[in-house]
PDB file of N, CA and C in Angstrom:
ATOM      1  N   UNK A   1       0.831  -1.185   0.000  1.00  0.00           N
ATOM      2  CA  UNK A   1       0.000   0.000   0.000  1.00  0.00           C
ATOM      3  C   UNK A   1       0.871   1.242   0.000  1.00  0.00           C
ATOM      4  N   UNK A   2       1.757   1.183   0.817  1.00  0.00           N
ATOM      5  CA  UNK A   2       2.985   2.221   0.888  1.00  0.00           C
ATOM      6  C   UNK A   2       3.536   2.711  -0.530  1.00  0.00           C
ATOM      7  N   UNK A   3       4.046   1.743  -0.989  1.00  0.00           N
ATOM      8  CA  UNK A   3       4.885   1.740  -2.354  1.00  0.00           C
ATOM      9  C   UNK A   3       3.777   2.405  -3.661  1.00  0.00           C
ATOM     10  N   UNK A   4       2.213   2.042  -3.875  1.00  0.00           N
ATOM     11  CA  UNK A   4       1.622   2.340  -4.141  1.00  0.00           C
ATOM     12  C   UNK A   4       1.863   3.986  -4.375  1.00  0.00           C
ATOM     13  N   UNK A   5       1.292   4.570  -2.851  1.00  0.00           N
ATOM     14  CA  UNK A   5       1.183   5.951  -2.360  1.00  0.00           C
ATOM     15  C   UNK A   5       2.605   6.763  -2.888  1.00  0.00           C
ATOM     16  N   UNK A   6       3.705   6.190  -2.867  1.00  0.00           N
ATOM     17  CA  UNK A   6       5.100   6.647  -3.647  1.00  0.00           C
ATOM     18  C   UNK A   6       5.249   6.959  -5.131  1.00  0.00           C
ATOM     19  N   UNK A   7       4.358   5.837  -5.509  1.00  0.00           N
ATOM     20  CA  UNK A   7       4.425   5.463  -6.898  1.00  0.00           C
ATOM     21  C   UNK A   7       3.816   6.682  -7.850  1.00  0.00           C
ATOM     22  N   UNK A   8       2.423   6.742  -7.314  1.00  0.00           N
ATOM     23  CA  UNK A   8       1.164   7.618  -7.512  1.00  0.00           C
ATOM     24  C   UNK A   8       1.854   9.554  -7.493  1.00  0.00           C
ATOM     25  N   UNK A   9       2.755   9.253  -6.240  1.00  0.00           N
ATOM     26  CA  UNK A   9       3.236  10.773  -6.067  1.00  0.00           C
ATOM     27  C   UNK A   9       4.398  10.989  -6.575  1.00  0.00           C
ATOM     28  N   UNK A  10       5.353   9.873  -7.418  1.00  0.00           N
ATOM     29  CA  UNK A  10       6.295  10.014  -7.794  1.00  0.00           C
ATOM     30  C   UNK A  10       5.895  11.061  -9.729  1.00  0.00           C
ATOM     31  N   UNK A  11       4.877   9.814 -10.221  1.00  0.00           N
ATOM     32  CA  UNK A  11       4.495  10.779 -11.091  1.00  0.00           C
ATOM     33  C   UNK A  11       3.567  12.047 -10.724  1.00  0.00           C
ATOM     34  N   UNK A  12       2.825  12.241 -10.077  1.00  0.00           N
ATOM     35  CA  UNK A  12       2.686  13.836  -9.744  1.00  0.00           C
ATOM     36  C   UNK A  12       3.404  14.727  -9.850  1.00  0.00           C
ATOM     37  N   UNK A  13       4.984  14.354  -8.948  1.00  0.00           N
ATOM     38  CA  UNK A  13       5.506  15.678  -9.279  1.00  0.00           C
ATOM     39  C   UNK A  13       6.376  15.885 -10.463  1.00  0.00           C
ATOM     40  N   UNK A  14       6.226  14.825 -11.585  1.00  0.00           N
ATOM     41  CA  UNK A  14       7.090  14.938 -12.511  1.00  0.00           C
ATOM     42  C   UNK A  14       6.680  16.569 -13.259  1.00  0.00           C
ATOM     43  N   UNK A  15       7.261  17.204 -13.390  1.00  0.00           N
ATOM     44  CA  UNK A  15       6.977  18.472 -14.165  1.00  0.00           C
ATOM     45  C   UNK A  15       7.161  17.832 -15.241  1.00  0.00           C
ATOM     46  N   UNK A  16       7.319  19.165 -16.358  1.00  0.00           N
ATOM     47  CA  UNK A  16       7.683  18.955 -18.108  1.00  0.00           C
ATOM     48  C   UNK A  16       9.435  19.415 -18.085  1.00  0.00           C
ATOM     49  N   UNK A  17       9.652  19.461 -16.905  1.00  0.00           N
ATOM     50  CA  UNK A  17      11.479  19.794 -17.169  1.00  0.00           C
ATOM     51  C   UNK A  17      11.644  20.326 -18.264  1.00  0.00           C
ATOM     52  N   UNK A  18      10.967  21.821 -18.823  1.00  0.00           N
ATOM     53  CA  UNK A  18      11.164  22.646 -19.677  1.00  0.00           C
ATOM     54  C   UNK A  18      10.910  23.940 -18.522  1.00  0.00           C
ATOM     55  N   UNK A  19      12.815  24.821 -19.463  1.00  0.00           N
ATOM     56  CA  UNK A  19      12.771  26.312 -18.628  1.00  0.00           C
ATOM     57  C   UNK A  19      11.843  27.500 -19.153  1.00  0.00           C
ATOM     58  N   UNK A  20      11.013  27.850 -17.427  1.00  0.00           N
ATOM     59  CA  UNK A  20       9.687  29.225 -17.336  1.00  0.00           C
ATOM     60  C   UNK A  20       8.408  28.466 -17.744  1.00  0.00           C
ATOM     61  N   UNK A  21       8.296  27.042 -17.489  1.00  0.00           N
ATOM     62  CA  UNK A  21       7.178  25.872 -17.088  1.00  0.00           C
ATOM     63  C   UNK A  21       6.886  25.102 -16.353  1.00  0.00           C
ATOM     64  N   UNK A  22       6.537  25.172 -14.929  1.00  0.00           N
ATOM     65  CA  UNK A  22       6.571  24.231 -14.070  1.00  0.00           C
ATOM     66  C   UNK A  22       5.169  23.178 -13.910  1.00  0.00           C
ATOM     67  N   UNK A  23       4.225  23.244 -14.703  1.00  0.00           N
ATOM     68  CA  UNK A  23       3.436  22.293 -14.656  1.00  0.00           C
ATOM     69  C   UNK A  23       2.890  21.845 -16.913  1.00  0.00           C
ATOM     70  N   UNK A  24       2.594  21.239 -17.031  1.00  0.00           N
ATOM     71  CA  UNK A  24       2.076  21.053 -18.162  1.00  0.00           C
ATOM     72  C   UNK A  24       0.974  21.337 -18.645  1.00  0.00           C
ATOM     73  N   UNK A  25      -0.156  22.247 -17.711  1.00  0.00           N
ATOM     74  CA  UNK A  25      -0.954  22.907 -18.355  1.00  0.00           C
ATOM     75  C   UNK A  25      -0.515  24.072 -18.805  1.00  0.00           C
ATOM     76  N   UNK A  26       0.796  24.367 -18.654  1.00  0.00           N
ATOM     77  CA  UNK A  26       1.448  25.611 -18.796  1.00  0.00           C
ATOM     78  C   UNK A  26       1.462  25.465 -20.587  1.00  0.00           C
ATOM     79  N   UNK A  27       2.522  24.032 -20.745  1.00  0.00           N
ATOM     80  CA  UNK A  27       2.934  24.417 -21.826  1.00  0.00           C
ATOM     81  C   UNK A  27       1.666  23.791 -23.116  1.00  0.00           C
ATOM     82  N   UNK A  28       0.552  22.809 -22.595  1.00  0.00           N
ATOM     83  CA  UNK A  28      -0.340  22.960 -23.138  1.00  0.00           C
ATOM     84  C   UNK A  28      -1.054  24.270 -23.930  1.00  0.00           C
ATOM     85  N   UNK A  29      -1.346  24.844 -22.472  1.00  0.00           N
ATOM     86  CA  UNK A  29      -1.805  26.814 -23.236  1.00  0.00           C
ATOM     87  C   UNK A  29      -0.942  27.297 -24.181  1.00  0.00           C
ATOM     88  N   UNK A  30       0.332  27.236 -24.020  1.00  0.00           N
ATOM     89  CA  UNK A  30       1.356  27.456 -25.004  1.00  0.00           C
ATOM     90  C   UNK A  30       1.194  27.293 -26.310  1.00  0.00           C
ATOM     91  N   UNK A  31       0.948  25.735 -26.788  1.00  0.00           N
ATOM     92  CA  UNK A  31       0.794  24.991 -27.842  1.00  0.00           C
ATOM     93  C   UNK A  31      -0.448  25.384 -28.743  1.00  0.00           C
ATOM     94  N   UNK A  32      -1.444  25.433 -27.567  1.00  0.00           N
ATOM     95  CA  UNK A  32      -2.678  25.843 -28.112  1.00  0.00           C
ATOM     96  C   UNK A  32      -2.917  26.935 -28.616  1.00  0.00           C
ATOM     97  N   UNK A  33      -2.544  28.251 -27.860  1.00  0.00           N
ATOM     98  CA  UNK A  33      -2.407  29.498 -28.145  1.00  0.00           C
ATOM     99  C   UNK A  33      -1.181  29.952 -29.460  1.00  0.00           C
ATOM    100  N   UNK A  34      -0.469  29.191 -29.858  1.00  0.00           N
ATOM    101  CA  UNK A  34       0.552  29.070 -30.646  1.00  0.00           C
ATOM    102  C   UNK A  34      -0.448  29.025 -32.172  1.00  0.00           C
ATOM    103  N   UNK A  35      -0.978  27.616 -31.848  1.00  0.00           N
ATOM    104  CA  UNK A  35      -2.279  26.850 -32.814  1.00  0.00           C
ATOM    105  C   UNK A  35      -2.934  28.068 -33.386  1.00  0.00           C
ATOM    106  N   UNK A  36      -3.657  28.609 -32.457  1.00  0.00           N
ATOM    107  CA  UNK A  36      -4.574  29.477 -32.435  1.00  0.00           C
ATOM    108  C   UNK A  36      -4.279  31.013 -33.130  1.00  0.00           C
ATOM    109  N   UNK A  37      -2.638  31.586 -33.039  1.00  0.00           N
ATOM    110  CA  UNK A  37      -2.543  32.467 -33.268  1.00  0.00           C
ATOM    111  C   UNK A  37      -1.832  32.298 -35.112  1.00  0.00           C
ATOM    112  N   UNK A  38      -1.562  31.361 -35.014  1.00  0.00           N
ATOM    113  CA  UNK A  38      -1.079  30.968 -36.484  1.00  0.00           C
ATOM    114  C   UNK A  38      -2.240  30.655 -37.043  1.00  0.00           C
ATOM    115  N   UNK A  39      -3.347  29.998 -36.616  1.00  0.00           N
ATOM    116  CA  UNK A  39      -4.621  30.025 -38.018  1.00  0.00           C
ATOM    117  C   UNK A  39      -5.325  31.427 -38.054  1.00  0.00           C
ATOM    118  N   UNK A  40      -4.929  32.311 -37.115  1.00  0.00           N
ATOM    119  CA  UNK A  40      -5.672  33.492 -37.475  1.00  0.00           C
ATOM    120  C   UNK A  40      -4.704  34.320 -38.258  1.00  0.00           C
ATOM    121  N   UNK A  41      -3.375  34.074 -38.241  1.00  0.00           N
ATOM    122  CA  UNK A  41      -2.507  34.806 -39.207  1.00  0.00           C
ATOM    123  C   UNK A  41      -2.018  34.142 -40.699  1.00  0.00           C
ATOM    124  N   UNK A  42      -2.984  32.799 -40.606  1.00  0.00           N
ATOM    125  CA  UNK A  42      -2.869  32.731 -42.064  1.00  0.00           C
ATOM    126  C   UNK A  42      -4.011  33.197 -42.560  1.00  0.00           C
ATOM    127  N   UNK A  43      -5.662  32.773 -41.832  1.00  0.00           N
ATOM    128  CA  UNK A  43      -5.947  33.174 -42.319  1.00  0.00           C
ATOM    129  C   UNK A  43      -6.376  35.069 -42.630  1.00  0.00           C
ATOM    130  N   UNK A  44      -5.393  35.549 -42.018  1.00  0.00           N
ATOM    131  CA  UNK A  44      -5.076  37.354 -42.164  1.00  0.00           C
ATOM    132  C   UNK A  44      -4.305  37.373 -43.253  1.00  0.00           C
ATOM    133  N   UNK A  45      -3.310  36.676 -43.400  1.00  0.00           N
ATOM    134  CA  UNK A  45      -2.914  36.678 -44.937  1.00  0.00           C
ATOM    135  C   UNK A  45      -3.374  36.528 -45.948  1.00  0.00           C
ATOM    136  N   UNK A  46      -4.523  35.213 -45.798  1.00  0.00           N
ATOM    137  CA  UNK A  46      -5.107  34.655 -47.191  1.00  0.00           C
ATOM    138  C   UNK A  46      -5.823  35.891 -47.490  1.00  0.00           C
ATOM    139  N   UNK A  47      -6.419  36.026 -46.595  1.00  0.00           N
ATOM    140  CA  UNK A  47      -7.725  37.373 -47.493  1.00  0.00           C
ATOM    141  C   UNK A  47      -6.777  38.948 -47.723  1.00  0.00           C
ATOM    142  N   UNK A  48      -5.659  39.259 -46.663  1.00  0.00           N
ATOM    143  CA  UNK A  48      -4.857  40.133 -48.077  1.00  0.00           C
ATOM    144  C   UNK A  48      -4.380  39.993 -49.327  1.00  0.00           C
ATOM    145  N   UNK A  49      -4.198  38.678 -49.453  1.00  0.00           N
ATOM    146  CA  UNK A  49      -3.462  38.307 -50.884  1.00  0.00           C
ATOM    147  C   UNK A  49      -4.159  37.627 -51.409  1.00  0.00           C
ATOM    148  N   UNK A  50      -5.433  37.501 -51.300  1.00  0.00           N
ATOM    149  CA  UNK A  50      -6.238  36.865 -52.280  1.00  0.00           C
ATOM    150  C   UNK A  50      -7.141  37.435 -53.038  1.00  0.00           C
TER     151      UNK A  50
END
């Protein structure tokens, strides 16, 4: 039961061991907001140049 309770909290505190991110919803928002800002700047391009 012990080893269990170790086990369980060992991955908890694994962060994403990436530097100015200490949890992974961090760099989720990141990714997403990344996503997000590149389909609105293509599509800001397409309709200038089209």
């Amino acid at each position: 039961m012990n080893e269990t309770k170790k086990a369980s909290a060992s991955l908890e505190d694994k962060g994403p061991r990436l530097p100015g991110f200490r949890t992974w919803r961090g760099v989720y928002l990141l990714v997403i907001g990344t996503f997000v800002a590149l389909v609105v700047a293509l599509t800001i391009f397409t309709r200038l140049h089209a």
